[in-house]
Protein backbone atom coordinates (compact mmCIF):
# COMPACT_ATOMS: atom_id res chain seq x y z
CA UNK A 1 -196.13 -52.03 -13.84
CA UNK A 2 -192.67 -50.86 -12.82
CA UNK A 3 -190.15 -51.32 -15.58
CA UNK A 4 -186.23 -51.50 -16.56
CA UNK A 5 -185.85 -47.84 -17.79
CA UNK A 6 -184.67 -47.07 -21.05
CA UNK A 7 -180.98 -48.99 -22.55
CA UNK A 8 -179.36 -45.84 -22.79
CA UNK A 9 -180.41 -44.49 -19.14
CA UNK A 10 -178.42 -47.58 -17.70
CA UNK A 11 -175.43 -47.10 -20.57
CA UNK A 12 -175.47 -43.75 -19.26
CA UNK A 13 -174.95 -44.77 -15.60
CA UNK A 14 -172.41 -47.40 -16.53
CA UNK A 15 -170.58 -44.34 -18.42
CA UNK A 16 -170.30 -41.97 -15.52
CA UNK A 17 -170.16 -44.49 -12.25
CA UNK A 18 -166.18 -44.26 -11.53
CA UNK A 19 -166.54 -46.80 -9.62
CA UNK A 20 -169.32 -49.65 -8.50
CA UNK A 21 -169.26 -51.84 -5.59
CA UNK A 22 -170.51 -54.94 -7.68
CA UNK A 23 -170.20 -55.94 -11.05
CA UNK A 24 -172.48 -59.12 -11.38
CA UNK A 25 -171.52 -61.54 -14.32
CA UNK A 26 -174.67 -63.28 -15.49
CA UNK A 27 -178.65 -62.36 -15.77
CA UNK A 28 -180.02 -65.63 -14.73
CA UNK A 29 -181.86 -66.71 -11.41
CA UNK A 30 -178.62 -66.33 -8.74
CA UNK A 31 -177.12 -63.14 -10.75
CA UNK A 32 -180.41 -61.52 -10.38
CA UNK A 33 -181.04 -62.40 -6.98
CA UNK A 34 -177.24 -61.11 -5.99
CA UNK A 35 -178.17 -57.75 -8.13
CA UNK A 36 -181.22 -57.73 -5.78
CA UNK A 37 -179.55 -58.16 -2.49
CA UNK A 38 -176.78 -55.72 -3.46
CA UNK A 39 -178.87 -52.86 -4.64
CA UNK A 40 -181.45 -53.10 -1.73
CA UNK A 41 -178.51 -53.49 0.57
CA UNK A 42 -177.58 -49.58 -0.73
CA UNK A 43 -174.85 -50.72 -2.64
CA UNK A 44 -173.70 -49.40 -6.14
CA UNK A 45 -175.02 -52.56 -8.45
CA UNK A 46 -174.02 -53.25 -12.13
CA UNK A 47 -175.29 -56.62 -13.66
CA UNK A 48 -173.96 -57.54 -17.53
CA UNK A 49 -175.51 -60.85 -19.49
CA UNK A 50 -174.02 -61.57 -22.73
CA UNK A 51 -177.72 -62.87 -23.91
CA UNK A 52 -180.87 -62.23 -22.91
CA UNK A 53 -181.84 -62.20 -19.00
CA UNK A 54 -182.42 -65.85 -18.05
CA UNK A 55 -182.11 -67.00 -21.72
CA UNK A 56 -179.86 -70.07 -20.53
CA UNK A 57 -180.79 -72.59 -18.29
CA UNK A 58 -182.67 -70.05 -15.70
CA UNK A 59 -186.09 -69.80 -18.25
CA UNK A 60 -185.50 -73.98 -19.16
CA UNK A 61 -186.55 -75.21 -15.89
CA UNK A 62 -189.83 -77.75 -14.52
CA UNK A 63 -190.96 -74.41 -13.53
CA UNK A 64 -191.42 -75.57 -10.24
CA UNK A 65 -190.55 -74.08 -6.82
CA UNK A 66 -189.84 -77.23 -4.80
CA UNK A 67 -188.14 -78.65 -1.60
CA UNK A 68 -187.32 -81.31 -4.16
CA UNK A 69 -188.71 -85.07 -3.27
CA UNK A 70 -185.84 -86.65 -5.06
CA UNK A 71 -183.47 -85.06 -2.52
CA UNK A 72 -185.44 -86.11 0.12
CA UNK A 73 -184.92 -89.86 -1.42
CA UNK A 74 -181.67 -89.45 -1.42
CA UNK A 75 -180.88 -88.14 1.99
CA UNK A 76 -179.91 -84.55 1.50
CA UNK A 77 -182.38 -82.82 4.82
CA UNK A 78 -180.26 -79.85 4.88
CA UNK A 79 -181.26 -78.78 1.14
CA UNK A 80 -184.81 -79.81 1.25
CA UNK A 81 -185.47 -77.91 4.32
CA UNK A 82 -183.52 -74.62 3.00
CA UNK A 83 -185.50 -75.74 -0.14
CA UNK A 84 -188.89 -75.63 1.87
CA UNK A 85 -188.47 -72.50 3.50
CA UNK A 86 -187.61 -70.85 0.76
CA UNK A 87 -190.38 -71.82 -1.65
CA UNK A 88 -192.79 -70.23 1.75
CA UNK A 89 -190.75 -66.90 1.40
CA UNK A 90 -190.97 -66.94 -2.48
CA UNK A 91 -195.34 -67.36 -2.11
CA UNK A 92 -195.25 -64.45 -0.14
CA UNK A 93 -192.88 -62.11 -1.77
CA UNK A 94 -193.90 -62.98 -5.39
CA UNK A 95 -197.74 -64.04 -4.87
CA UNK A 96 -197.96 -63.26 -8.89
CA UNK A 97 -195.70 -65.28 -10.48
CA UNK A 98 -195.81 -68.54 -7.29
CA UNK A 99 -198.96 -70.61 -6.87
CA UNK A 100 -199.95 -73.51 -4.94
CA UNK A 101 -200.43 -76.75 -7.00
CA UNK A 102 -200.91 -80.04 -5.72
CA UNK A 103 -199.25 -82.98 -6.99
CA UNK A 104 -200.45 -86.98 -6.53
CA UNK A 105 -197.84 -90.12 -6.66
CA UNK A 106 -199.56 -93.09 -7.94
CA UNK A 107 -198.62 -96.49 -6.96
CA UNK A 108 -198.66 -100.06 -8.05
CA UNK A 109 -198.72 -101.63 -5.03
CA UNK A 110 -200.60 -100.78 -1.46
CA UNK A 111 -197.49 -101.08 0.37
CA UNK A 112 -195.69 -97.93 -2.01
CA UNK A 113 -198.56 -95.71 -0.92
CA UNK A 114 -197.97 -95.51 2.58
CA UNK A 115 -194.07 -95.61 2.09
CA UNK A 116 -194.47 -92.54 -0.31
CA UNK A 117 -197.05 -91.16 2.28
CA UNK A 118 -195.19 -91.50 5.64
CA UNK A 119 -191.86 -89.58 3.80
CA UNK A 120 -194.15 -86.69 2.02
CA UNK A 121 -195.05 -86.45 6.25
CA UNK A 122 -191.75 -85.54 6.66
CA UNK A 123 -192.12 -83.44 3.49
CA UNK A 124 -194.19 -81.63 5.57
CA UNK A 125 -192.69 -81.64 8.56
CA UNK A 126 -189.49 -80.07 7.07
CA UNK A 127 -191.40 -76.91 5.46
CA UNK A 128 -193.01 -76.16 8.93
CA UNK A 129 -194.84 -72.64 9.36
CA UNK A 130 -194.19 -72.56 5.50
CA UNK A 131 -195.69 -75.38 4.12
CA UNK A 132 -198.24 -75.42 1.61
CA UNK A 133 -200.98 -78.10 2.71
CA UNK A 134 -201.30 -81.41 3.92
CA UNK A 135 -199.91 -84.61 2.36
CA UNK A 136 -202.29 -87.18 2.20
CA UNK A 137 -202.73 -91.07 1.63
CA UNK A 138 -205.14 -91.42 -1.59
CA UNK A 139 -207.52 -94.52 -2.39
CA UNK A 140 -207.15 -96.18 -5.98
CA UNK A 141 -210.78 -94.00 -6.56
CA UNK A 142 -209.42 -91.08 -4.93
CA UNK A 143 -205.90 -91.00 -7.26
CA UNK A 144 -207.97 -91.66 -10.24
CA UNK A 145 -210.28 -89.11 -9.74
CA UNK A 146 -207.69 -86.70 -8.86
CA UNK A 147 -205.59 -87.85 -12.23
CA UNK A 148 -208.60 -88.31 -14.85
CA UNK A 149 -206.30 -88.86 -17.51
CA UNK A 150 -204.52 -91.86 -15.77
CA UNK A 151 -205.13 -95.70 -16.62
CA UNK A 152 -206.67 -97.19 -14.16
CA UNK A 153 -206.09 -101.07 -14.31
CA UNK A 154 -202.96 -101.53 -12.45
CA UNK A 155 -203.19 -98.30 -9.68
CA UNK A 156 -203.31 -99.27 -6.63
CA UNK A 157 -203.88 -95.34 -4.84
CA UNK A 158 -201.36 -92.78 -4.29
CA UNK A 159 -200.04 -90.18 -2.35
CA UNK A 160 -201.04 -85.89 -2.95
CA UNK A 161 -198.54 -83.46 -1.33
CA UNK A 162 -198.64 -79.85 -2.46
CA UNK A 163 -195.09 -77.63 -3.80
CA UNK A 164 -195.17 -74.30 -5.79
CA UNK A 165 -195.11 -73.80 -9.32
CA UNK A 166 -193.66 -70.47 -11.60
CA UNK A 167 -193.05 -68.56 -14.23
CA UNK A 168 -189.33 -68.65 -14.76
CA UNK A 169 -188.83 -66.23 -17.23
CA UNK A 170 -191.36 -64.05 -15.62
CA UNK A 171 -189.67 -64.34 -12.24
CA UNK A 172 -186.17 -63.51 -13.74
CA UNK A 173 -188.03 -60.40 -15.20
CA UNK A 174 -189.66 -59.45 -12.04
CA UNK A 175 -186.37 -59.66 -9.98
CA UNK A 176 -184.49 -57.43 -13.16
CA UNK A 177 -186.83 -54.23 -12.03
CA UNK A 178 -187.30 -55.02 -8.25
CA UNK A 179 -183.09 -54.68 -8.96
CA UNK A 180 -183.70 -51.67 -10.82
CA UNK A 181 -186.24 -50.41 -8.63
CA UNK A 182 -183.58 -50.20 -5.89
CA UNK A 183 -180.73 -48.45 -7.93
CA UNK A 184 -179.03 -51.05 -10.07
CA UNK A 185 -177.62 -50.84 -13.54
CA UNK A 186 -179.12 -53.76 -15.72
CA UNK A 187 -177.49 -54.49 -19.20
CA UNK A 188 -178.38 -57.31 -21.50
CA UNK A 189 -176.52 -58.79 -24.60
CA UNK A 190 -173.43 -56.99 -23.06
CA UNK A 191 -170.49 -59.27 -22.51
CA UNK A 192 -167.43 -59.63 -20.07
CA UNK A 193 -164.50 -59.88 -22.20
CA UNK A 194 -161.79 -59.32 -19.78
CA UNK A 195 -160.67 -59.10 -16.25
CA UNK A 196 -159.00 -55.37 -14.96
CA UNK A 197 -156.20 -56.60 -12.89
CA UNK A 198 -154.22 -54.41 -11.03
CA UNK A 199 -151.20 -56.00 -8.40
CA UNK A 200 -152.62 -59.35 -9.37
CA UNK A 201 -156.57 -58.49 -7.85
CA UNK A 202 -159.10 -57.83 -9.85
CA UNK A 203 -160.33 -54.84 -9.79
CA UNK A 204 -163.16 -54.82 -12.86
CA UNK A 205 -164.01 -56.28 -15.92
CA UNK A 206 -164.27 -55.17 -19.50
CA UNK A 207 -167.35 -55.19 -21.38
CA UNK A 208 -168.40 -55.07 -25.35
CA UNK A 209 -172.12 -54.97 -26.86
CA UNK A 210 -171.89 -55.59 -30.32
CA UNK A 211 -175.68 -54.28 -30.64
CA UNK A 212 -174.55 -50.72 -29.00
CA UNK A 213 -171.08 -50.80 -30.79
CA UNK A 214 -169.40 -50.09 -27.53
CA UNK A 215 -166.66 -51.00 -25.34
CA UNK A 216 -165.91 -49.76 -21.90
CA UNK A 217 -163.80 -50.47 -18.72
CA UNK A 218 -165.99 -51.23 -15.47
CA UNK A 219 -164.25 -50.99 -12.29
CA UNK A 220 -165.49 -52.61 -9.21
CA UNK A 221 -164.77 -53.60 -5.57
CA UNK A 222 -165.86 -57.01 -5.98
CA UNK A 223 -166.47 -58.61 -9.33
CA UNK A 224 -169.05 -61.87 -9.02
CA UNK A 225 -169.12 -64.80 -11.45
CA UNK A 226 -172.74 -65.91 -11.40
CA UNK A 227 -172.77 -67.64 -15.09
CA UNK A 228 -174.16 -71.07 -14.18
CA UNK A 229 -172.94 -73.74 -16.59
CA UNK A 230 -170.79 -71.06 -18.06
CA UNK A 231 -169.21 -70.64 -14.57
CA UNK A 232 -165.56 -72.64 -15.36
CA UNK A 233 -165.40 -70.34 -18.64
CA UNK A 234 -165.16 -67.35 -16.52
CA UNK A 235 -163.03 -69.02 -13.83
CA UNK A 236 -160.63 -69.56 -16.56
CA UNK A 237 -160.54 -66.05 -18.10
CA UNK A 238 -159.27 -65.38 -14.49
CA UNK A 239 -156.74 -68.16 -14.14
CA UNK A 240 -155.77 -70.07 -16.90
CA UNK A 241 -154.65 -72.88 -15.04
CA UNK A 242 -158.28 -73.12 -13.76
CA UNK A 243 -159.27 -77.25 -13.48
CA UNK A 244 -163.36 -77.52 -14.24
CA UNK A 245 -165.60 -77.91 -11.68
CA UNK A 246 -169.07 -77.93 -13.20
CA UNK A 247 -170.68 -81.57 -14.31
CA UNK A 248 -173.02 -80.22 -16.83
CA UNK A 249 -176.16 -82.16 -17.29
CA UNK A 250 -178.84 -81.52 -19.79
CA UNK A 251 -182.61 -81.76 -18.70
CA UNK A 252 -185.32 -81.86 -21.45
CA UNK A 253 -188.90 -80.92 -21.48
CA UNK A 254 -191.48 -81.53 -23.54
CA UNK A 255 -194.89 -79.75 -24.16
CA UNK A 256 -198.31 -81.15 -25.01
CA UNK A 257 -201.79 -80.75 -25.30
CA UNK A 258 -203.48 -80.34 -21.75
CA UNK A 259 -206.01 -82.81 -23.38
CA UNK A 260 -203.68 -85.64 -23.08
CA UNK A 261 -203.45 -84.81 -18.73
CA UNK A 262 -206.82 -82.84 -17.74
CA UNK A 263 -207.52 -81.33 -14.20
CA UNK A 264 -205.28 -78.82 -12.57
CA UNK A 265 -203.42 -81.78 -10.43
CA UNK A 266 -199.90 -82.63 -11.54
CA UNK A 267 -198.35 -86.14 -11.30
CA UNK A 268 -194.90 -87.44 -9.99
CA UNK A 269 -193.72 -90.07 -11.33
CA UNK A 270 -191.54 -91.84 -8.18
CA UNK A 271 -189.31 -94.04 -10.06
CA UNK A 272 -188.12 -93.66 -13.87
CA UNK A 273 -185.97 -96.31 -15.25
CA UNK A 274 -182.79 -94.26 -14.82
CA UNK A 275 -183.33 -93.68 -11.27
CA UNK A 276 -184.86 -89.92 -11.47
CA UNK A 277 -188.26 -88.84 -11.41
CA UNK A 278 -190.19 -87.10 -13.75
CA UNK A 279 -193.17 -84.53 -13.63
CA UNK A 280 -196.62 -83.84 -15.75
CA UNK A 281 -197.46 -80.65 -14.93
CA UNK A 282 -200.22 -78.36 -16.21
CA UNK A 283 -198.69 -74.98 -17.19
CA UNK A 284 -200.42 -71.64 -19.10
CA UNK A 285 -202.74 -74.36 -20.64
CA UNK A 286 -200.67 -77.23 -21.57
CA UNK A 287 -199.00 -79.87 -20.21
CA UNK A 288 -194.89 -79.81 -19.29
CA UNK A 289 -193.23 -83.45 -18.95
CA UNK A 290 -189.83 -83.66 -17.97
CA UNK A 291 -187.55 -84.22 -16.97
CA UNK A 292 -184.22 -86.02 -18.14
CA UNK A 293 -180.27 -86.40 -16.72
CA UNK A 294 -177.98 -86.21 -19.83
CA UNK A 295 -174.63 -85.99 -19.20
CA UNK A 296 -172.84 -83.51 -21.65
CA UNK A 297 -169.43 -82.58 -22.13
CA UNK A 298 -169.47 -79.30 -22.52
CA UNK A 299 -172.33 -76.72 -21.46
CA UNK A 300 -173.87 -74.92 -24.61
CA UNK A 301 -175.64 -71.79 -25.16
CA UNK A 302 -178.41 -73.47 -27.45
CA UNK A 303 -178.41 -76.64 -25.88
CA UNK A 304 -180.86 -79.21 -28.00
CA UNK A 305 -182.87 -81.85 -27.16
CA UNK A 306 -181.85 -85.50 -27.89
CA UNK A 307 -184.17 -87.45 -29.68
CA UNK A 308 -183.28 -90.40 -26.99
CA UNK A 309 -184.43 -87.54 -24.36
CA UNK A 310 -187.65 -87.43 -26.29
CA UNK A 311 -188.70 -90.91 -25.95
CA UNK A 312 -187.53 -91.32 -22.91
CA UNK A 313 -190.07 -89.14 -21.68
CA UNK A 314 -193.13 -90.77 -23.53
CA UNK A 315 -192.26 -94.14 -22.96
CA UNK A 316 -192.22 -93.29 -19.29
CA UNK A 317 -196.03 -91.22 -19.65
CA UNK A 318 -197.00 -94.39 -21.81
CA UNK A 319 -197.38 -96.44 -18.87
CA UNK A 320 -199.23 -93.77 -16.86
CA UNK A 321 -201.38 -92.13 -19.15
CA UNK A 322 -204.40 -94.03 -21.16
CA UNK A 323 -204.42 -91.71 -23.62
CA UNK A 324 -200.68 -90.73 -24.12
CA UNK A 325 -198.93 -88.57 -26.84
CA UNK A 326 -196.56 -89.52 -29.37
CA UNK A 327 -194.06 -88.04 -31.47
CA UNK A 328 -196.18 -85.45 -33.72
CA UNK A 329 -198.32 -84.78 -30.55
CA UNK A 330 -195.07 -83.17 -29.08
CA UNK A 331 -195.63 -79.16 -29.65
CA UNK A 332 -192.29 -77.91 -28.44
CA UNK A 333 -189.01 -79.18 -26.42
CA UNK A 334 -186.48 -77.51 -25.04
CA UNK A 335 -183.34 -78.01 -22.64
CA UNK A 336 -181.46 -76.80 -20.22
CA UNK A 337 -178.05 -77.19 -18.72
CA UNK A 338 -177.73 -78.06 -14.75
CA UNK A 339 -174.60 -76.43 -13.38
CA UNK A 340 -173.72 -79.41 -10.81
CA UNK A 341 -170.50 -79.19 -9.14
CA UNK A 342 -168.02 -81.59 -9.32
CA UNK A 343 -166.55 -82.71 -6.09
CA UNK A 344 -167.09 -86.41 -6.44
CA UNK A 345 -167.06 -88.72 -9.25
CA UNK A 346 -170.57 -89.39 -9.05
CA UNK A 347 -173.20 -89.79 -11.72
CA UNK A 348 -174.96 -86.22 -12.82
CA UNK A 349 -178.45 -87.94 -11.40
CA UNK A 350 -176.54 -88.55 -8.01
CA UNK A 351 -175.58 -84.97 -7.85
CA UNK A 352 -176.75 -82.87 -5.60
CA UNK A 353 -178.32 -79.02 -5.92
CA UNK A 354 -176.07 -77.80 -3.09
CA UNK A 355 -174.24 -73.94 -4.15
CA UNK A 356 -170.57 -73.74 -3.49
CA UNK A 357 -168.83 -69.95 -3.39
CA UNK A 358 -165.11 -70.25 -3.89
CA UNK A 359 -162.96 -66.57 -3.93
CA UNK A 360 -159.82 -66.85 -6.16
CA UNK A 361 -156.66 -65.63 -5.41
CA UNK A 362 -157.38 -62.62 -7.56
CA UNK A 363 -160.14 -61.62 -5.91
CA UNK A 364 -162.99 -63.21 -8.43
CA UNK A 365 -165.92 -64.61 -6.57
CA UNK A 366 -167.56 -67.83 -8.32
CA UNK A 367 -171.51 -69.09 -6.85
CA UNK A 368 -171.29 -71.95 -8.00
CA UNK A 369 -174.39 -74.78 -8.38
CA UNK A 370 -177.53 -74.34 -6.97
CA UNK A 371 -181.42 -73.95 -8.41
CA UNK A 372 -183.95 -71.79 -9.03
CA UNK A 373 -185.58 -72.20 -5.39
CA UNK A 374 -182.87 -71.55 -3.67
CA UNK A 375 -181.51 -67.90 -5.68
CA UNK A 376 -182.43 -66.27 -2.89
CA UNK A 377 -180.49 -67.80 -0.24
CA UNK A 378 -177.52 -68.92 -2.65
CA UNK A 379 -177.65 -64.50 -3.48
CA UNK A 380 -177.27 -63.86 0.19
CA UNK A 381 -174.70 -66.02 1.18
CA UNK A 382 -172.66 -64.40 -1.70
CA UNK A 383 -173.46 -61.34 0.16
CA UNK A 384 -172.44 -62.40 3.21
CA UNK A 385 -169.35 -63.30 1.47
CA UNK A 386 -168.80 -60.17 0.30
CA UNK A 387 -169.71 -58.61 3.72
CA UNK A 388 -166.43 -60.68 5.38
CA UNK A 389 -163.87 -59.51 2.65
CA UNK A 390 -164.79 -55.96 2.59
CA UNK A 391 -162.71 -53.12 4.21
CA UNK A 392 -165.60 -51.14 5.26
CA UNK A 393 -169.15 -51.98 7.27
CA UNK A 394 -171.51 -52.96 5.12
CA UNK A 395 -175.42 -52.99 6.09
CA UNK A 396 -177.05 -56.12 4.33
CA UNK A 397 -180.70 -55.43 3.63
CA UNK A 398 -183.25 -58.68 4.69
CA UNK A 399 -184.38 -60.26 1.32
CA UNK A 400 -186.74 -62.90 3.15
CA UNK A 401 -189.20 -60.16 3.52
CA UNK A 402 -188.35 -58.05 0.28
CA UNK A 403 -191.77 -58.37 -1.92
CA UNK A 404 -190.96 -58.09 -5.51
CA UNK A 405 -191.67 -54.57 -7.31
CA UNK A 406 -194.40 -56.02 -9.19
CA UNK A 407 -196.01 -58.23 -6.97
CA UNK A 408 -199.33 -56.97 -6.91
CA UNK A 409 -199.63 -56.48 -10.49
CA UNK A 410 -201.03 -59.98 -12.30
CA UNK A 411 -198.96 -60.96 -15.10
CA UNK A 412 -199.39 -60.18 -18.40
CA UNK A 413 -200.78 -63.19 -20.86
CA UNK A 414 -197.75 -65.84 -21.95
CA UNK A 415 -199.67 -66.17 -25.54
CA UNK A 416 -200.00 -63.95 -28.43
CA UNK A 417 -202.40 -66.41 -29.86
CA UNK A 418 -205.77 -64.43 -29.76
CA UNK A 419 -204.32 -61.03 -29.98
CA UNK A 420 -205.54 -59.19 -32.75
CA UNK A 421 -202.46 -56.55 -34.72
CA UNK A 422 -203.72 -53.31 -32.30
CA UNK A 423 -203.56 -56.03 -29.15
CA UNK A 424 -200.14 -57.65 -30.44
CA UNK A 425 -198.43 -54.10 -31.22
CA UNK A 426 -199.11 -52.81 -27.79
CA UNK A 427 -197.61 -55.86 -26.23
CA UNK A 428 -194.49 -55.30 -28.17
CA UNK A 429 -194.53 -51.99 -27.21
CA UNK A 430 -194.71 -52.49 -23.57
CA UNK A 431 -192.12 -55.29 -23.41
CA UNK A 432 -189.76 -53.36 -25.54
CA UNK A 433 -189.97 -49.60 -22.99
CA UNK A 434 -190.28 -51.95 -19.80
CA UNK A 435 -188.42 -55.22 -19.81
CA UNK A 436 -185.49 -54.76 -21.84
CA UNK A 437 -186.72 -57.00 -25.26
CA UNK A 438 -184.73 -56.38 -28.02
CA UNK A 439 -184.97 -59.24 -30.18
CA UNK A 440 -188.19 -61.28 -31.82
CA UNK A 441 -186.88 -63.99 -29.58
CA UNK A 442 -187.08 -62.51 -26.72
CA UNK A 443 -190.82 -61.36 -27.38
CA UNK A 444 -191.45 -64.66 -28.18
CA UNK A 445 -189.59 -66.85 -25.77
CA UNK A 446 -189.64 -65.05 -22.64
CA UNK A 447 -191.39 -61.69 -22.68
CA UNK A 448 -194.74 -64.11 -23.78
CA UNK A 449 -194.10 -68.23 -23.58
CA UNK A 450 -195.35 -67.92 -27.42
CA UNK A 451 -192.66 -70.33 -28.41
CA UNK A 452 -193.10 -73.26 -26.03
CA UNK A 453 -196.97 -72.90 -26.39
């Protein structure tokens, strides 16, 4: 497996570099994927993350790689298409970490089967050469047979369509050493304090880990803020004038027993009460449900689930499910912030998961939005971006065909559960020399799933 390297190798690069072409702000899916594009495109690449990589909202996700239904619903071709063809270019560059899954709709009434059928056609249609199967029109036997854990008095059929599903944290990891693979400098908890301004421009930024005791001046030709929910904080450290542009908006999962949902088929819920829709999806053994549109006020670093999330979520499998889980059969939640952007006054569920890039007058460039399907594209229009402001020719490498470092190496197991002390020390071990885990929470979390299992 190719690693990070050793802390102090990239401490040491940091040290000596005079000067970098791009400082990333942010270890989560887009700063990643713009530390991937930049160091493949030959470019001198620094990336700093105040927390672990992907510890915010980028390892809190449906782990799903989707065009996005909803967004179909709501209009938005451009996105589901871009959506679509990405997910196709993500099965073949990270074939370890993206599989195939097939999802079924069920309905109520005949005449919401083929209206759910005829727009997963143009599901379909949109993902082209990249799509991953066939939608189909399913039978009341066929749905049930398909969803064996699903009551069957009211269904009517159903609909199946097929989307990818992932690893989040895994993927973050995977894109930290295919970045470090092709030259870049990688440091997590290591935070951004300041801008370095000269003439009004920036021309770096400062940064202080409190776990290496050290403080150092970064230069860079361009500085990008890629801090998701986070990204208004760092707009304002730039201009203090800055007006917010991020709606944040919780989503909450929660994990169960796969005994509650058997088979390997997830289920889409079309229509919660709210307006969204929500998922049951098998993962690593167990069953993710999710997930839910809070508005919050302010985006948080440990965001926690609402107990109002909770039940929203099994009240809605409660009407699916014949067997469905309550309270104490809930074995972990968590949540994550969306980044939306602001630029109407619409509702956080009306929002879409377009990416907006905006360049301050300084110099600081913001990506702003987005989701994890997309971090590819939303990483190379930033480097296209950076391509039109620069002062010298820059050569952008082709990221639809870049395979991940790793990509032929299966992934290691997400539990610790049946490891015996030799087993579990090794693990450690290997996590700790070759993915940059310094913490027991980020053995536990996102090195293995332990946590959420």
């Amino acid at each position: 497996m190719s690693g990070m390297r050793q802390r102090e190798h990239h401490w040491d690069r940091i040290r000596t570099t005079e000067e970098w072409d791009v400082v990333i702000i942010g270890g989560g899916a887009s700063g990643l994927g713009i530390a991937v594009h930049a160091a493949s495109s030959g470019l001198k690449t620094a990336l700093f993350e105040r927390d672990d990589f992907a510890k915010g909202t980028s390892s809190k996700s449906t782990k799903l790689i989707h065009g996005g239904v909803r967004y179909l619903q709501q209009g938005n071709i451009k996105l589901v298409k871009e959506s679509l063809r990405e997910r196709g270019l993500l099965m073949q560059n990270a074939p370890h970490l993206v599989q195939n899954m097939k999802f079924v709709l069920p309905t109520f009434k005949p005449w919401r089967t083929w209206y759910y059928a005829l727009g997963l056609k143009v599901y379909d249609r949109l993902a082209g050469r990249l799509g991953l199967g066939r939608s189909e029109s399913l039978s009341k036997e066929e749905t049930v047979a398909l969803l064996p854990g699903i009551k069957t008095d009211e269904i009517a059929g159903g609909a199946s369509y097929h989307d990818g599903q992932f690893d989040d944290a895994y993927l973050a990891l995977s894109l930290a050493k295919t970045a470090v693979h092709h030259g870049a400098a990688l440091l997590n908890y290591c935070e951004v304090t300041s801008f370095i301004s000269v003439n009004k421009r920036i021309q770096g930024v400062e940064v202080h880990s409190p776990l290496d005791a050290e403080k150092r001046n970064v230069r860079a030709r361009f500085v990008i803020n890629a801090t998701g929910p986070f990204s208004d904080s760092m707009m304002a450290l730039d201009n203090p004038k800055h007006k917010p542009v991020i709606k944040p908006s919780q989503g909450t999962h929660v994990v169960v027993d796969s005994s509650f949902f058997p088979g390997n088929t997830a289920m889409l819920i079309p229509k919660t009460d709210d307006g969204r829709i929500l998922f049951a999806v098998p993962w690593h053994g167990k069953i993710i449900l999710g997930t839910t549109d809070t508005p919050v006020d302010a985006a948080s670093a440990e965001p926690v689930p609402f107990d109002s999330e909770i039940d929203f979520i099994l009240t809605h499998l409660q009407r699916y499910l014949r067997h469905a889980p309550q309270r104490t059969d809930v074995l972990s939640a968590f949540s994550g912030i969306r980044p939306l952007v602001k630029l109407t006054n619409k509702k956080t569920a009306e929002l879409a998961r377009d990416h907006v890039i905006r360049v301050s007058r300084s110099g600081l460039i913001s990506i702003l939005g987005g989701k994890w399907t997309t971090y590819r594209k939303m990483a190379a229009d930033v480097m296209r971006k950076i391509q039109s402001l620069s002062s010298e020719k820059i050569a952008l490498s082709d990221t639809r065909m870049l395979r991940l470092v790793d990509c032929n190496t299966p992934p290691l197991s997400p539990s610790i559960e049946n490891m015996n002390d030799a087993e579990l020390k090794e693990r450690i071990r290997l996590e700790v020399e070759q993915s940059a885990c310094l913490t027991v929470e980020d053995f536990l979390a996102r090195r293995t799933r332990q946590l959420l299992l």
